[in-house]
PDB file of N, CA and C in Angstrom:
ATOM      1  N   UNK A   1       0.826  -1.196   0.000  1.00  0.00           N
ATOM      2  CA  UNK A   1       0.000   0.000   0.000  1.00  0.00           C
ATOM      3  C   UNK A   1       0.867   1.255   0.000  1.00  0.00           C
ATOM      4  N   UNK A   2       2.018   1.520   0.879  1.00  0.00           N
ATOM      5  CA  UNK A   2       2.688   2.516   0.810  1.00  0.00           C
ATOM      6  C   UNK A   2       3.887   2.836  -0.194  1.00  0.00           C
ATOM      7  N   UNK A   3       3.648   1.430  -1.026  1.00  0.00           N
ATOM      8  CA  UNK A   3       4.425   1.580  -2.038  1.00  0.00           C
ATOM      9  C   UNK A   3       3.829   2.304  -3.425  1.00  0.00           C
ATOM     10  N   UNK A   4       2.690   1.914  -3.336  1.00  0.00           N
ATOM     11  CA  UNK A   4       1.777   1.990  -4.188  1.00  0.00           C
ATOM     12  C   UNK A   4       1.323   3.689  -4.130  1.00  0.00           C
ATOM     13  N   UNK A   5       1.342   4.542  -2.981  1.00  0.00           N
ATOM     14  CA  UNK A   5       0.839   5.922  -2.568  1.00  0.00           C
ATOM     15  C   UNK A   5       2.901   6.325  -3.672  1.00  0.00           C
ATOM     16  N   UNK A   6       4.189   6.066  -2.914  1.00  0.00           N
ATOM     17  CA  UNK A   6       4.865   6.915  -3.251  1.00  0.00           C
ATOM     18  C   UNK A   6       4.875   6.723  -4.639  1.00  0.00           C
ATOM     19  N   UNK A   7       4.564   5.278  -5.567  1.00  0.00           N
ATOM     20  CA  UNK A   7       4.806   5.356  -7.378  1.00  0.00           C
ATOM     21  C   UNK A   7       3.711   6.617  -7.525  1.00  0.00           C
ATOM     22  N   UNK A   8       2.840   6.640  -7.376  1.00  0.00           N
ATOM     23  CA  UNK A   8       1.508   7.068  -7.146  1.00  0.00           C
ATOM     24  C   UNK A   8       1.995   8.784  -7.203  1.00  0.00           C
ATOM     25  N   UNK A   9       2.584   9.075  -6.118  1.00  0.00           N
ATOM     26  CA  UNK A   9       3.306  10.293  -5.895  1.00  0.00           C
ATOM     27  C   UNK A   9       4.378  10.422  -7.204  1.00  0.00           C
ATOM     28  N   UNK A  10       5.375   9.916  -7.070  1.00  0.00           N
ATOM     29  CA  UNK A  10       6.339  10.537  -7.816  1.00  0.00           C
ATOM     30  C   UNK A  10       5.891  10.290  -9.178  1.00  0.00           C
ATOM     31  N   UNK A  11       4.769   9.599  -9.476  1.00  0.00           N
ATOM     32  CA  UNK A  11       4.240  10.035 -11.169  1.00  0.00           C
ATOM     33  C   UNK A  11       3.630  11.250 -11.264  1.00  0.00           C
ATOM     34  N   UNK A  12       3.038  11.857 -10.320  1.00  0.00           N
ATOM     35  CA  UNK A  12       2.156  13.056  -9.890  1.00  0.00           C
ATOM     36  C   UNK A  12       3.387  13.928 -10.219  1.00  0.00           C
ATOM     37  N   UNK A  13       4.234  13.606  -9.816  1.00  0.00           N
ATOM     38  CA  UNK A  13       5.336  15.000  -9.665  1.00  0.00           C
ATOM     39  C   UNK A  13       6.177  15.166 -10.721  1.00  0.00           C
ATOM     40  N   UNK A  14       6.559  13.976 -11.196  1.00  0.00           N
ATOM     41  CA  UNK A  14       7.035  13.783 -13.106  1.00  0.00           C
ATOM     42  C   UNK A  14       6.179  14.465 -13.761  1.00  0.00           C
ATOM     43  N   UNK A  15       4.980  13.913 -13.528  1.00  0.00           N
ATOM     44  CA  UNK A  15       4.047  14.627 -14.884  1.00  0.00           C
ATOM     45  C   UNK A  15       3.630  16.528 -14.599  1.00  0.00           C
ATOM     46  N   UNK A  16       3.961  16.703 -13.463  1.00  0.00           N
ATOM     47  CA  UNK A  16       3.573  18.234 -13.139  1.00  0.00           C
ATOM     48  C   UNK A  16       4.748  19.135 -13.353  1.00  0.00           C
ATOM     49  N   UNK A  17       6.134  18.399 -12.696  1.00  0.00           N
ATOM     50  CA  UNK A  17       6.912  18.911 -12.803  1.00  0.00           C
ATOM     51  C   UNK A  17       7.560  20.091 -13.994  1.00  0.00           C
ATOM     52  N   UNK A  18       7.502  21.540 -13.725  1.00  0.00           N
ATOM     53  CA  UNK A  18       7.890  22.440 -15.105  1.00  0.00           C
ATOM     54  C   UNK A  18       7.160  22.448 -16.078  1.00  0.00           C
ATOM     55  N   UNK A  19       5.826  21.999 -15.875  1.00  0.00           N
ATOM     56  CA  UNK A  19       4.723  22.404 -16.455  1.00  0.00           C
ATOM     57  C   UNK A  19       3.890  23.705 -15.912  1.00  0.00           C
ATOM     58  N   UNK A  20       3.996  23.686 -15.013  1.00  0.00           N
ATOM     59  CA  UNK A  20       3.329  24.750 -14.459  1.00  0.00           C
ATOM     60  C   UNK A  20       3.810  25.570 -13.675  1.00  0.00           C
ATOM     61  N   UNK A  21       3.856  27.083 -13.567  1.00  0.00           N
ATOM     62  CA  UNK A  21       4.615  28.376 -13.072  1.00  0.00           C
ATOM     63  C   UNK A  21       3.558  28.822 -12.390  1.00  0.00           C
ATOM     64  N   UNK A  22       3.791  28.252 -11.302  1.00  0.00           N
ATOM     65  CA  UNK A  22       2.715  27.906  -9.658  1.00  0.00           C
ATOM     66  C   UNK A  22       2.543  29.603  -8.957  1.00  0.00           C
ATOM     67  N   UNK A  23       3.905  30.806  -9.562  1.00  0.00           N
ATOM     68  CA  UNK A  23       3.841  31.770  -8.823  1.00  0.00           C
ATOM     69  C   UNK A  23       2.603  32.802  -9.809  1.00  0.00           C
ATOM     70  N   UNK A  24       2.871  32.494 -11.026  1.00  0.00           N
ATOM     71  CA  UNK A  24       2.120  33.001 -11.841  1.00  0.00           C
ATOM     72  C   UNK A  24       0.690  32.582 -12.120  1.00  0.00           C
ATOM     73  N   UNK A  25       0.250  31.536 -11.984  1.00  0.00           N
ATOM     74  CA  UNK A  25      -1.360  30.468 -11.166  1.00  0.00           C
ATOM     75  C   UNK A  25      -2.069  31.796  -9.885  1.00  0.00           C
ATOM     76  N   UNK A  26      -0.865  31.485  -8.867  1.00  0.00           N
ATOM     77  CA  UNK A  26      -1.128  32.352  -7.864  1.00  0.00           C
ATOM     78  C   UNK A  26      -2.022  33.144  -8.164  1.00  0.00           C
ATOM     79  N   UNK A  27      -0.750  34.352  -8.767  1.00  0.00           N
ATOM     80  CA  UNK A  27      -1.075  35.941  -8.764  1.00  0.00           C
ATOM     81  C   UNK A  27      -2.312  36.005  -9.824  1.00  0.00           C
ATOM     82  N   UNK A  28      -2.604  34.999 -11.115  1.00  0.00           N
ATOM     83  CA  UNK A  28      -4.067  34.992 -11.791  1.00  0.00           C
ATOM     84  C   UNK A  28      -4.954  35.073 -10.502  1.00  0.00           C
ATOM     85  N   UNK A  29      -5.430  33.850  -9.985  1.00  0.00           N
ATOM     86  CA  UNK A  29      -6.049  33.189  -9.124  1.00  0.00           C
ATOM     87  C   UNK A  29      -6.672  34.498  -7.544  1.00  0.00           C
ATOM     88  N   UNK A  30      -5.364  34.925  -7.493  1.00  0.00           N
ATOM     89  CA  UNK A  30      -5.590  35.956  -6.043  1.00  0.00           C
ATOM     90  C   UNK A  30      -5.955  37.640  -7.211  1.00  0.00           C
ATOM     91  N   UNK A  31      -5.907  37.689  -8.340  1.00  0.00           N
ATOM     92  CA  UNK A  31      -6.525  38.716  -8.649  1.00  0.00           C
ATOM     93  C   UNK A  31      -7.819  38.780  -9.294  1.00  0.00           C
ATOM     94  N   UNK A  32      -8.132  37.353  -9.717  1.00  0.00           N
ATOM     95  CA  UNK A  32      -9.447  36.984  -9.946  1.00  0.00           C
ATOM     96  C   UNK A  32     -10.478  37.444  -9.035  1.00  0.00           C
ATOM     97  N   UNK A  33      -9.836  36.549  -7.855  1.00  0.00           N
ATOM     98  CA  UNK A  33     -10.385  36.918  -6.577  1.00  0.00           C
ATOM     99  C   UNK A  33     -11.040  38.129  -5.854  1.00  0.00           C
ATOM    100  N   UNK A  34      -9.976  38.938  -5.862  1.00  0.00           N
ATOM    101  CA  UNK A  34     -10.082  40.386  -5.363  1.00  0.00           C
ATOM    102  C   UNK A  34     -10.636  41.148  -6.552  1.00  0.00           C
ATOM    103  N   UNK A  35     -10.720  40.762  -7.329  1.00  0.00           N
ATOM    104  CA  UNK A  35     -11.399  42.005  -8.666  1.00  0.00           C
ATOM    105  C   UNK A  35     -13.123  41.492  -8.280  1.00  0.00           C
ATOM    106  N   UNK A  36     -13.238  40.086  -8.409  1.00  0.00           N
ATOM    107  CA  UNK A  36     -14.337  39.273  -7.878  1.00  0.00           C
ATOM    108  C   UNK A  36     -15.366  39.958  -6.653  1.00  0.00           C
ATOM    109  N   UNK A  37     -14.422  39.744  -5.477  1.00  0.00           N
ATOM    110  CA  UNK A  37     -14.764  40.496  -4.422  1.00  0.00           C
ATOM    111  C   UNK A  37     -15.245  42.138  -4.714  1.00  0.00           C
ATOM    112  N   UNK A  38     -14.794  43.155  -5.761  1.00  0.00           N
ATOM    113  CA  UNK A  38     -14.930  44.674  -5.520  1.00  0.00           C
ATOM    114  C   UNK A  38     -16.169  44.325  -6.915  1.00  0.00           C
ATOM    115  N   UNK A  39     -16.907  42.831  -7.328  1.00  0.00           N
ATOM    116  CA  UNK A  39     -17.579  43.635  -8.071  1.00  0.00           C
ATOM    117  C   UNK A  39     -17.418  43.275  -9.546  1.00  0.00           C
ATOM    118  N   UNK A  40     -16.655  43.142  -9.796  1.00  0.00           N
ATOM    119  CA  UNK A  40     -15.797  42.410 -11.881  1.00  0.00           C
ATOM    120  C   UNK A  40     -16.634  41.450 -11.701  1.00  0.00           C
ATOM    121  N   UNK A  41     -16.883  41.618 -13.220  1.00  0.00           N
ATOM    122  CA  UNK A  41     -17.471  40.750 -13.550  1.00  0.00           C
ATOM    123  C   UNK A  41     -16.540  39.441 -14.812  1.00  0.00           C
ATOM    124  N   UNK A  42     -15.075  39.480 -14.552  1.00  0.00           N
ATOM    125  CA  UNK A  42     -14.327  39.163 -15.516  1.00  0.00           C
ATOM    126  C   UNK A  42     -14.041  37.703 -14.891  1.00  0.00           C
ATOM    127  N   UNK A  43     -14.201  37.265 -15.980  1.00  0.00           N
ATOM    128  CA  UNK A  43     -13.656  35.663 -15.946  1.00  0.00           C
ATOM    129  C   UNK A  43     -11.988  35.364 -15.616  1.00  0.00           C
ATOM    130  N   UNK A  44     -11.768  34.401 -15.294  1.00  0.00           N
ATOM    131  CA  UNK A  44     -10.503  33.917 -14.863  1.00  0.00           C
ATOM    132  C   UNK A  44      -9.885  34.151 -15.981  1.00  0.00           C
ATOM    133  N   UNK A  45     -10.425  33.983 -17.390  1.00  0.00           N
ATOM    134  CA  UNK A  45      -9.376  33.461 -18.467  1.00  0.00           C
ATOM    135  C   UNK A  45      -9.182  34.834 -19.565  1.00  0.00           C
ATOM    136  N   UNK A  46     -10.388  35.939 -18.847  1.00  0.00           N
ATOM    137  CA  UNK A  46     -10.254  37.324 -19.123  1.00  0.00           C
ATOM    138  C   UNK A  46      -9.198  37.699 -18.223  1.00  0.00           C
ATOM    139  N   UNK A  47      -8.992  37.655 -16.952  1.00  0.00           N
ATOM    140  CA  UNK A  47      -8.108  38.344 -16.377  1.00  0.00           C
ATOM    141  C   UNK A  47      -6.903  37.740 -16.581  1.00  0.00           C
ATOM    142  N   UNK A  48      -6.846  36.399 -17.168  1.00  0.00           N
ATOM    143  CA  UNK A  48      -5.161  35.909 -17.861  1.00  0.00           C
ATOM    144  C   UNK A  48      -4.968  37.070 -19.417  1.00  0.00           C
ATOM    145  N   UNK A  49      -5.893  37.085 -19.896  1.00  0.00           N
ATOM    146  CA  UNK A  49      -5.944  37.854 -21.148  1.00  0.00           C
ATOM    147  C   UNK A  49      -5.782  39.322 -20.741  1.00  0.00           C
ATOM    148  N   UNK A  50      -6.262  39.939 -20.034  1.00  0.00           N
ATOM    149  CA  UNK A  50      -5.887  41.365 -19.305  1.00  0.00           C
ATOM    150  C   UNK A  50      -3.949  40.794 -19.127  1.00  0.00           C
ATOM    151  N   UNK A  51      -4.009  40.624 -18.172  1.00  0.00           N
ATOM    152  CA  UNK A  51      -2.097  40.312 -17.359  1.00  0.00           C
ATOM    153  C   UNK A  51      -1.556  39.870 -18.275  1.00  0.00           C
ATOM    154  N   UNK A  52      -1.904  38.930 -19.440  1.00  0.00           N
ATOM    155  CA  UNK A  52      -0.869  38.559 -20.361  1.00  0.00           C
ATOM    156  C   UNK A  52      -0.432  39.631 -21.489  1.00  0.00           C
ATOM    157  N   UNK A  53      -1.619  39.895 -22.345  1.00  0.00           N
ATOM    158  CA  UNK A  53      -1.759  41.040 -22.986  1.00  0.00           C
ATOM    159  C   UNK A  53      -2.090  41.976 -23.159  1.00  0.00           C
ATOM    160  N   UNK A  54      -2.008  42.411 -21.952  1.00  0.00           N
ATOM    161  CA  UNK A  54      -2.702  44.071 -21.855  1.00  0.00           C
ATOM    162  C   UNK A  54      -4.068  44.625 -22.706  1.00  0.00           C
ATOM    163  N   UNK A  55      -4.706  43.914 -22.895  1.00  0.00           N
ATOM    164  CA  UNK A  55      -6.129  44.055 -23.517  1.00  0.00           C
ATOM    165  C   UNK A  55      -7.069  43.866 -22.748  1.00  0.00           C
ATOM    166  N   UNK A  56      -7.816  44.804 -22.566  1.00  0.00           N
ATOM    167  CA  UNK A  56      -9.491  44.586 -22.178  1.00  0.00           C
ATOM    168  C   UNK A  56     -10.425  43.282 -22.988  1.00  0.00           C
ATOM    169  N   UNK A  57     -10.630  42.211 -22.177  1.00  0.00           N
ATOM    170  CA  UNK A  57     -12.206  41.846 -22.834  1.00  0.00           C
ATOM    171  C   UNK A  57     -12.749  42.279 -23.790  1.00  0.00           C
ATOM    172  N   UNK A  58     -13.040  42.035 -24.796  1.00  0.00           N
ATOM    173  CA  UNK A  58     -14.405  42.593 -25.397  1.00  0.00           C
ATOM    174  C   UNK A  58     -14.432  43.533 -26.239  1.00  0.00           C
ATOM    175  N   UNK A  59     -13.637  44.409 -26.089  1.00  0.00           N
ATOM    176  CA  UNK A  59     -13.909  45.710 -26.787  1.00  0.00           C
ATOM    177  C   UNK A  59     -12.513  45.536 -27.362  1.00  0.00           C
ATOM    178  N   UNK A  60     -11.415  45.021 -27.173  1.00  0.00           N
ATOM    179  CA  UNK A  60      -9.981  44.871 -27.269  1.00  0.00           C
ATOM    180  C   UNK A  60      -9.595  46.164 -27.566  1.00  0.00           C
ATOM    181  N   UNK A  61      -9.766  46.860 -26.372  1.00  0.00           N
ATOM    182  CA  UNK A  61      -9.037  48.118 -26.389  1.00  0.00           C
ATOM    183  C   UNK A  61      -7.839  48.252 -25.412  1.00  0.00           C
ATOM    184  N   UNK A  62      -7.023  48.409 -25.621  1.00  0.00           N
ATOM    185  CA  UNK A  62      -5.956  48.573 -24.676  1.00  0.00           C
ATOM    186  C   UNK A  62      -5.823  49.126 -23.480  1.00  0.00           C
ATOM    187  N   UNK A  63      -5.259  48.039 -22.685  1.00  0.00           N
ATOM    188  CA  UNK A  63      -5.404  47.858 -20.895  1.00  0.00           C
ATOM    189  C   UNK A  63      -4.648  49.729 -20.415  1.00  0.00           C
ATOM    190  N   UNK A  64      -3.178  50.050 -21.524  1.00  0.00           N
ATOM    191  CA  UNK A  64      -3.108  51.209 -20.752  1.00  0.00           C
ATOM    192  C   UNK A  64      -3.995  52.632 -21.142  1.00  0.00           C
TER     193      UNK A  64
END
């Protein structure tokens, strides 16, 4: 059984491993949040599209 949890584990961590930039997840995730909280009505994958490319949603007018 506890052999079976660590293969179990270290395939979890092969396959995740440097796939994903966990600080940058974060800072999406905690500004989703707080825009969420004051009211936005912007989707998670709008506010990656805002932070990545400086574009508004919708109107694709530029974030500055």
């Amino acid at each position: 059984m506890e052999e079976d949890i660590k293969k179990i584990k270290d395939e979890y961590i092969h396959l995740t491993r440097g796939n994903i930039d966990y600080d940058k997840f974060n800072n999406y995730l905690i500004t989703h949040h707080s825009t969420a909280i004051e009211g936005s009505t912007l989707s998670y994958q709008e506010i990656i599209l805002l932070l990545e490319n400086g574009i508004t949603p919708g109107d694709g007018k530029p974030f500055e």
